[in-house]
N, C-alpha and C. Protein backbone atom coordinates (compact mmCIF):
# COMPACT_ATOMS: atom_id res chain seq x y z
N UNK A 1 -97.40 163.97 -108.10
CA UNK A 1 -97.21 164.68 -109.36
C UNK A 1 -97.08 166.17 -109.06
N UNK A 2 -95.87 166.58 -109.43
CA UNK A 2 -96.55 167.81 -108.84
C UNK A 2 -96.02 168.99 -110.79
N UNK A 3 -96.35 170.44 -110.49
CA UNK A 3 -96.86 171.22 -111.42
C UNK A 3 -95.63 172.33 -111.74
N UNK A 4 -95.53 172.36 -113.17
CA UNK A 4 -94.71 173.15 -113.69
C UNK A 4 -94.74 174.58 -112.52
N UNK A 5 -95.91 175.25 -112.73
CA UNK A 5 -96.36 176.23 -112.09
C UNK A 5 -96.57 176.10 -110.26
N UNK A 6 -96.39 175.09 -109.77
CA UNK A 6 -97.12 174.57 -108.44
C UNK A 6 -98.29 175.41 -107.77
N UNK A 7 -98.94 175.92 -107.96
CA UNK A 7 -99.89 176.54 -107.49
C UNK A 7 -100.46 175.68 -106.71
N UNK A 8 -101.17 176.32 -105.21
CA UNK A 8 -101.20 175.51 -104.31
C UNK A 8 -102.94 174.85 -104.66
N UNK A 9 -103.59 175.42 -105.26
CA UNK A 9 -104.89 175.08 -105.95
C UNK A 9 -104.95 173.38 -106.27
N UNK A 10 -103.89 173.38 -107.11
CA UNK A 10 -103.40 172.08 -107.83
C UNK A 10 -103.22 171.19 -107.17
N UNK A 11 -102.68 171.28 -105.80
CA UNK A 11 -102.59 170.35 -105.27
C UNK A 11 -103.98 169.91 -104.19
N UNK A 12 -104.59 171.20 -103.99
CA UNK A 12 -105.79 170.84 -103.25
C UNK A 12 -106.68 169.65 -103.96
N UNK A 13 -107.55 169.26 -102.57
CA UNK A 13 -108.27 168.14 -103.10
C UNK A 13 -109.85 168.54 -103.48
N UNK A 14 -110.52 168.06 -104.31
CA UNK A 14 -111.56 169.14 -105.23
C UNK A 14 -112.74 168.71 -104.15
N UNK A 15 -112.37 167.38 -103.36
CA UNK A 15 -113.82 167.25 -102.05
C UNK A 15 -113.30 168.72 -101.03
N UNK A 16 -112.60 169.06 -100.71
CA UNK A 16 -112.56 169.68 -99.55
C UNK A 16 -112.79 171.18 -100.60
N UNK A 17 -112.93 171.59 -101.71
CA UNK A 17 -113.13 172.64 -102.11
C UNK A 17 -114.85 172.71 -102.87
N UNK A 18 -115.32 171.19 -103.05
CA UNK A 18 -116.78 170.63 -103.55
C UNK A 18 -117.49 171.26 -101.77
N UNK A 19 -117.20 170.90 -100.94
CA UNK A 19 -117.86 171.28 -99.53
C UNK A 19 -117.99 173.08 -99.45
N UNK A 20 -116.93 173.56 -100.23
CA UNK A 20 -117.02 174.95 -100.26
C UNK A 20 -118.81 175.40 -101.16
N UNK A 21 -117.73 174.80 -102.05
CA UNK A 21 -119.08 174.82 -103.40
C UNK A 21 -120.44 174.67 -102.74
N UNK A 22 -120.75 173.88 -102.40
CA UNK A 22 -122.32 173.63 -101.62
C UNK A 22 -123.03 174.22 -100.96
N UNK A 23 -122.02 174.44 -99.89
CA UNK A 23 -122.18 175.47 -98.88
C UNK A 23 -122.41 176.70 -99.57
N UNK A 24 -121.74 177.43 -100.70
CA UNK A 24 -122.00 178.65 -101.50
C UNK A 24 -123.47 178.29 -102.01
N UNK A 25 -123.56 177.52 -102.78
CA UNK A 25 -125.42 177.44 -103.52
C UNK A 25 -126.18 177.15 -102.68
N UNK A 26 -126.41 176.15 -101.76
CA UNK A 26 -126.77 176.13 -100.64
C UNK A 26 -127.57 177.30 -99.87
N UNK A 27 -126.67 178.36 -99.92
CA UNK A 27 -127.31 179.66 -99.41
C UNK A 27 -127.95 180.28 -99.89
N UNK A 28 -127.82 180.00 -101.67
CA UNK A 28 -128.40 180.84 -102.32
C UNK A 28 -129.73 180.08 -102.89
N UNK A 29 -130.28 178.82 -102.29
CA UNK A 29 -131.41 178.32 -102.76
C UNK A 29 -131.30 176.98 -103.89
N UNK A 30 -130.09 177.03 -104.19
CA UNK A 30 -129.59 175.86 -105.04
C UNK A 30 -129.13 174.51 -104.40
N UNK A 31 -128.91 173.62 -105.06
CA UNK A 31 -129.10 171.90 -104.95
C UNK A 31 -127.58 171.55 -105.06
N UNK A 32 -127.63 170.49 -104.50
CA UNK A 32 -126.68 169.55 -104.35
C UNK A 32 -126.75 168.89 -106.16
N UNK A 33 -127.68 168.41 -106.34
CA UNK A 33 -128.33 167.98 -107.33
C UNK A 33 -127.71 168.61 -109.07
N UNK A 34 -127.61 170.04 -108.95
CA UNK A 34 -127.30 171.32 -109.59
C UNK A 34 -125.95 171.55 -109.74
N UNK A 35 -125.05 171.34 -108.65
CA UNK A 35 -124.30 171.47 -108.33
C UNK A 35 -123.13 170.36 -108.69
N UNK A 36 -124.17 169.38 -108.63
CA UNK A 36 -123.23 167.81 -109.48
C UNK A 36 -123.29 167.98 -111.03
N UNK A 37 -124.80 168.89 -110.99
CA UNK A 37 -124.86 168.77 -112.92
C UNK A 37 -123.76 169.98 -113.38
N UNK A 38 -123.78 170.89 -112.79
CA UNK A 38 -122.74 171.84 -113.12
C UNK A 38 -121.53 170.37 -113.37
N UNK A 39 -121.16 170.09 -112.43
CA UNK A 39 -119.43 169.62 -112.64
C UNK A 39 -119.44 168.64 -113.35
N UNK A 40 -120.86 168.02 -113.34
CA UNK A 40 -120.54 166.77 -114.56
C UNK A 40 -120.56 167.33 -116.13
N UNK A 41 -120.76 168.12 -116.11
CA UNK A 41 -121.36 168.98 -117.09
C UNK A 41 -119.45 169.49 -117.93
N UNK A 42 -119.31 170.43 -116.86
CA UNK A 42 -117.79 171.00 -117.21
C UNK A 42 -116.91 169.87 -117.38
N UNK A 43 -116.98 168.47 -117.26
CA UNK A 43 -115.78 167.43 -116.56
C UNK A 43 -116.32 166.10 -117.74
N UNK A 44 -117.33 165.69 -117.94
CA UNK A 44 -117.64 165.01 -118.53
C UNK A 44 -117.84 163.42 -117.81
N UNK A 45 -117.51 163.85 -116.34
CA UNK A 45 -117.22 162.65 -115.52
C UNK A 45 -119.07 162.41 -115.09
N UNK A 46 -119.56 160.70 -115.33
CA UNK A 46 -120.71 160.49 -114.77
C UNK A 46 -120.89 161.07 -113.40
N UNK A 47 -122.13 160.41 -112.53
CA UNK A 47 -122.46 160.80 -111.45
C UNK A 47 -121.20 160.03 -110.24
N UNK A 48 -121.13 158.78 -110.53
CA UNK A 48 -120.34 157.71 -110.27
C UNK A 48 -118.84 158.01 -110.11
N UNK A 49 -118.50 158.16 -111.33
CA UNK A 49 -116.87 158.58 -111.68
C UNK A 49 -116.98 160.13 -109.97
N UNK A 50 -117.70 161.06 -110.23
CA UNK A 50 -117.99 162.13 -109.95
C UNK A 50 -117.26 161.78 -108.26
N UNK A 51 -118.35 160.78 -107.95
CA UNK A 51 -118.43 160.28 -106.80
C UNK A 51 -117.20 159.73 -106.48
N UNK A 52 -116.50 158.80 -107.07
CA UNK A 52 -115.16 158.52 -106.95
C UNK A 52 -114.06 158.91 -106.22
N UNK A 53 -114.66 160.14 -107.40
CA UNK A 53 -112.97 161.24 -107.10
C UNK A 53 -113.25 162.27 -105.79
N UNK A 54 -114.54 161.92 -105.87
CA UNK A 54 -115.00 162.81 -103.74
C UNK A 54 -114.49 162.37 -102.94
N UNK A 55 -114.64 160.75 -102.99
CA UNK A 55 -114.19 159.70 -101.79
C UNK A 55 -113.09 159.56 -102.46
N UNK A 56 -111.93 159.85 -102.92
CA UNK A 56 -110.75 159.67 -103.15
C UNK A 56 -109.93 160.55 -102.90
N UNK A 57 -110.75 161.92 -102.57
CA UNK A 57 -109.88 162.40 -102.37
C UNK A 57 -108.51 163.30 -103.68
N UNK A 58 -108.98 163.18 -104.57
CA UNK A 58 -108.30 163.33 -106.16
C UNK A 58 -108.05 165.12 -105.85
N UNK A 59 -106.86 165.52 -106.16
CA UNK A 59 -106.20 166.99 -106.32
C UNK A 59 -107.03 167.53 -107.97
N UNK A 60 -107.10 168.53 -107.28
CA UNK A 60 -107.63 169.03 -108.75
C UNK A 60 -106.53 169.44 -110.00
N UNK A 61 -105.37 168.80 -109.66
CA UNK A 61 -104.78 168.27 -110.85
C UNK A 61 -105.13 167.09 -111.40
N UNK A 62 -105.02 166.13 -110.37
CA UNK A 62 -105.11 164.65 -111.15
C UNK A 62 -107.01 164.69 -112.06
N UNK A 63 -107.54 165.48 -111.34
CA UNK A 63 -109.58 165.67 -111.61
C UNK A 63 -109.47 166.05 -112.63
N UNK A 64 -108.44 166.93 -113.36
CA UNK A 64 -109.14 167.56 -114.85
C UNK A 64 -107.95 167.22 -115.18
N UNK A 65 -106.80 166.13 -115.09
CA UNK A 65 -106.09 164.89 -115.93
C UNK A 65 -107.03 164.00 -116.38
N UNK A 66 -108.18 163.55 -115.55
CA UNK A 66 -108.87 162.32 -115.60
C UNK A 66 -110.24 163.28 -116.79
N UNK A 67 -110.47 164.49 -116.56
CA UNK A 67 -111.57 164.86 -117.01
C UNK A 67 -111.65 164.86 -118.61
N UNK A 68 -112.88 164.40 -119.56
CA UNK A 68 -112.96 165.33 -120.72
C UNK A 68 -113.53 166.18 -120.91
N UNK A 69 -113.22 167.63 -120.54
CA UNK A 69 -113.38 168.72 -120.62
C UNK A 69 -114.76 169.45 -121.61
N UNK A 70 -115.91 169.58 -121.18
CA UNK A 70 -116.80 169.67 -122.04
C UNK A 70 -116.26 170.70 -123.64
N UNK A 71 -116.87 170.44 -124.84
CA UNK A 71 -116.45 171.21 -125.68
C UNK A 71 -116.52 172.80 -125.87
N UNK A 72 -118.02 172.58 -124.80
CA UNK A 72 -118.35 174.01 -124.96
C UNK A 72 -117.63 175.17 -123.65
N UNK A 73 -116.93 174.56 -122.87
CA UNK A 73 -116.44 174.64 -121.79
C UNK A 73 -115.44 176.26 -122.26
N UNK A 74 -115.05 176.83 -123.55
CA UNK A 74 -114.49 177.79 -124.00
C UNK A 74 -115.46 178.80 -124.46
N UNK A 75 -116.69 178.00 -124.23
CA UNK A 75 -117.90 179.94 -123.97
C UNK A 75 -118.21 180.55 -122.83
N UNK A 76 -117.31 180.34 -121.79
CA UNK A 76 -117.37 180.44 -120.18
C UNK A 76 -116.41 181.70 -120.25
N UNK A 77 -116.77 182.40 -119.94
CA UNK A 77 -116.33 183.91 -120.13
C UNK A 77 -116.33 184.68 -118.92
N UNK A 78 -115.70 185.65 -118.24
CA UNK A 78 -116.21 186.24 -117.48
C UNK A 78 -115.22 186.71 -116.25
N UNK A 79 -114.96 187.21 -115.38
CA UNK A 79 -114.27 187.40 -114.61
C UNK A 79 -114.75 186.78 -112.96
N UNK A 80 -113.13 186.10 -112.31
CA UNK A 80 -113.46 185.51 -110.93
C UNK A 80 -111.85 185.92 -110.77
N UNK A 81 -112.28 186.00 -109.47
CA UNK A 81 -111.20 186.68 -108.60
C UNK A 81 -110.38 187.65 -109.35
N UNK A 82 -111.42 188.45 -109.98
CA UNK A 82 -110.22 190.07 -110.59
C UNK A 82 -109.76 189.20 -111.69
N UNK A 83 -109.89 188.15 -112.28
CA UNK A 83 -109.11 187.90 -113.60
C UNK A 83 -110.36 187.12 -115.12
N UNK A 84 -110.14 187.95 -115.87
CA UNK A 84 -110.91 187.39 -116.95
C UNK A 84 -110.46 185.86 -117.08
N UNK A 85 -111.07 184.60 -116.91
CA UNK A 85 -110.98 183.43 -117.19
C UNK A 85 -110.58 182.87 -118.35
N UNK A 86 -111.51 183.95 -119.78
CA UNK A 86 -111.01 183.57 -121.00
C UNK A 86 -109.12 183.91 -121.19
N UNK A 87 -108.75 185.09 -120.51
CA UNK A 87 -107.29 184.91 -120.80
C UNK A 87 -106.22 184.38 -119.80
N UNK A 88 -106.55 183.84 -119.10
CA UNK A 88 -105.85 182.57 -118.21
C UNK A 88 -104.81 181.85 -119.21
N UNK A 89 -103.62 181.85 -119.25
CA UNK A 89 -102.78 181.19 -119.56
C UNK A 89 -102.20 179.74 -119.63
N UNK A 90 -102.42 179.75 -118.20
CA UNK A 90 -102.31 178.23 -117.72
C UNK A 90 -103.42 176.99 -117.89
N UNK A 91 -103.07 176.43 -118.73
CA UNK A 91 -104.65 175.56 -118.76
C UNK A 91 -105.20 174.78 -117.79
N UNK A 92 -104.52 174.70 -116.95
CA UNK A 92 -105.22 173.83 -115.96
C UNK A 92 -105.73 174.98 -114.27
N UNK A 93 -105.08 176.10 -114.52
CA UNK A 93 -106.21 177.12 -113.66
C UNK A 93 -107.04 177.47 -114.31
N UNK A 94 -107.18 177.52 -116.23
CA UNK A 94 -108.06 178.30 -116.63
C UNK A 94 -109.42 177.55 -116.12
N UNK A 95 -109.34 175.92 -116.34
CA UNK A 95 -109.91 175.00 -115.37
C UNK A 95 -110.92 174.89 -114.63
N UNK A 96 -109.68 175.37 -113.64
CA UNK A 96 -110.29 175.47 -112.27
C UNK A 96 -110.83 176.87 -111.70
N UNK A 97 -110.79 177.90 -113.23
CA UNK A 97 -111.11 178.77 -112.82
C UNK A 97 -113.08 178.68 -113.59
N UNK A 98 -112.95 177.87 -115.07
CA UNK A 98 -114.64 178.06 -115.50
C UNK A 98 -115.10 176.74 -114.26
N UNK A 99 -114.68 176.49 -113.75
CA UNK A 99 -115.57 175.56 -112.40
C UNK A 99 -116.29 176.52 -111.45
N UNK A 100 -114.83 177.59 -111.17
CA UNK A 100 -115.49 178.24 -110.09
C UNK A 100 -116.85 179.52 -110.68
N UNK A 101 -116.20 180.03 -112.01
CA UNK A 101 -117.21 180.73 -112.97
C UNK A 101 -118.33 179.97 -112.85
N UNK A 102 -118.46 178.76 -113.12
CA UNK A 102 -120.06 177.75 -113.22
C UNK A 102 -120.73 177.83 -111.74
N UNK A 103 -120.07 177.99 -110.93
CA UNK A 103 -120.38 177.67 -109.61
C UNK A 103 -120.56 178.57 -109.20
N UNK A 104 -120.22 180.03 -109.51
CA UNK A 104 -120.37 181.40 -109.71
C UNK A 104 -121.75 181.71 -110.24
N UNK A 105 -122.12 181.25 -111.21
CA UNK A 105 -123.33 181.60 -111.83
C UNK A 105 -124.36 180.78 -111.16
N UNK A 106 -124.07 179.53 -110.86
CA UNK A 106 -125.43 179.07 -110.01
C UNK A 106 -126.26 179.59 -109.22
N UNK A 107 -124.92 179.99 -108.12
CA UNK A 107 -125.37 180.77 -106.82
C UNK A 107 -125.96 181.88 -107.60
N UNK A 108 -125.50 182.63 -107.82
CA UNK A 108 -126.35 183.93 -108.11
C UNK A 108 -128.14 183.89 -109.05
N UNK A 109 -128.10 182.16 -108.98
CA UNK A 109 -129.52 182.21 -109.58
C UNK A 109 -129.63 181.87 -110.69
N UNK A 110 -128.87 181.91 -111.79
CA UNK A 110 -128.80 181.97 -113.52
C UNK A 110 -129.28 180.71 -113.76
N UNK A 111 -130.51 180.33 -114.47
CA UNK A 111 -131.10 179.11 -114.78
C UNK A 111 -129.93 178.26 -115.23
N UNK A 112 -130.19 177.03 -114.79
CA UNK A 112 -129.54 175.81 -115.14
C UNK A 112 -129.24 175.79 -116.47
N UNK A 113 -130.04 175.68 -117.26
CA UNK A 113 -129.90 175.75 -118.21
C UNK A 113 -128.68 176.71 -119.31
N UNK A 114 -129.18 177.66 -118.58
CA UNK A 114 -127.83 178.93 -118.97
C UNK A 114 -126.57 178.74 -118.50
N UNK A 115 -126.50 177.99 -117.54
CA UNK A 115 -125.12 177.90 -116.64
C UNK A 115 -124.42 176.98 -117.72
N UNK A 116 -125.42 175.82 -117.92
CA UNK A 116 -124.69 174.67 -118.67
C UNK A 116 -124.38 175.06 -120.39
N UNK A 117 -124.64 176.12 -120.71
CA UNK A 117 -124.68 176.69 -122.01
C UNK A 117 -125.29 176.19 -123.17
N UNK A 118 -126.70 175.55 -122.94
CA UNK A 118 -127.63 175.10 -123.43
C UNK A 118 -127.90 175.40 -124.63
């Protein structure tokens, strides 16, 4: 499948960028555990489904084709990589951009609770 936009993101696979992820909280005192609730959280995908799409190998296009997108997933605000997230154009980097925002806020400590917008 490939993307109006092709951005090479899109085609990456979300395990080989989930190993990034870990390794980031990881350092900062955070869980594997945390780290699944973040994405199940943003994705709506069980622990299982979650698991799936690790061992499958799934592009983070086809991951947030398959995902239902939490509702609250549009109070994720904030800037990553130099670009405010809320005005992201493209909906499927805006995406992959409140993932990396969630995964952003972990590491730096921000109670669970707050991350998931409780």
């Amino acid at each position: 499948m490939s993307t109006t936009t092709g951005h090479r993101i899109f085609s990456t696979t979300v395990a080989s960028v989930y190993a990034l992820y870990l390794v980031k909280v990881e350092k900062k005192g955070r869980t594997q555990d945390e780290l699944d609730a973040v994405i199940r959280w943003l994705t709506g995908f069980d622990e299982a489904e979650l698991e799936r799409h690790l061992a499958a190998g799934t592009t983070f296009e086809d991951f947030f084709a398959a995902a239902n997108l939490n509702p609250n997933a549009a109070s994720i605000t904030g800037v990553v990589c130099g670009v405010r997230v809320e005005s992201i154009e493209d909906p499927l980097m805006q995406e992959i951009r409140y993932l990396d925002k969630l995964v952003d806020e972990l590491a730096k400590g921000r109670p669970l609770e707050k991350v998931l917008r409780t």
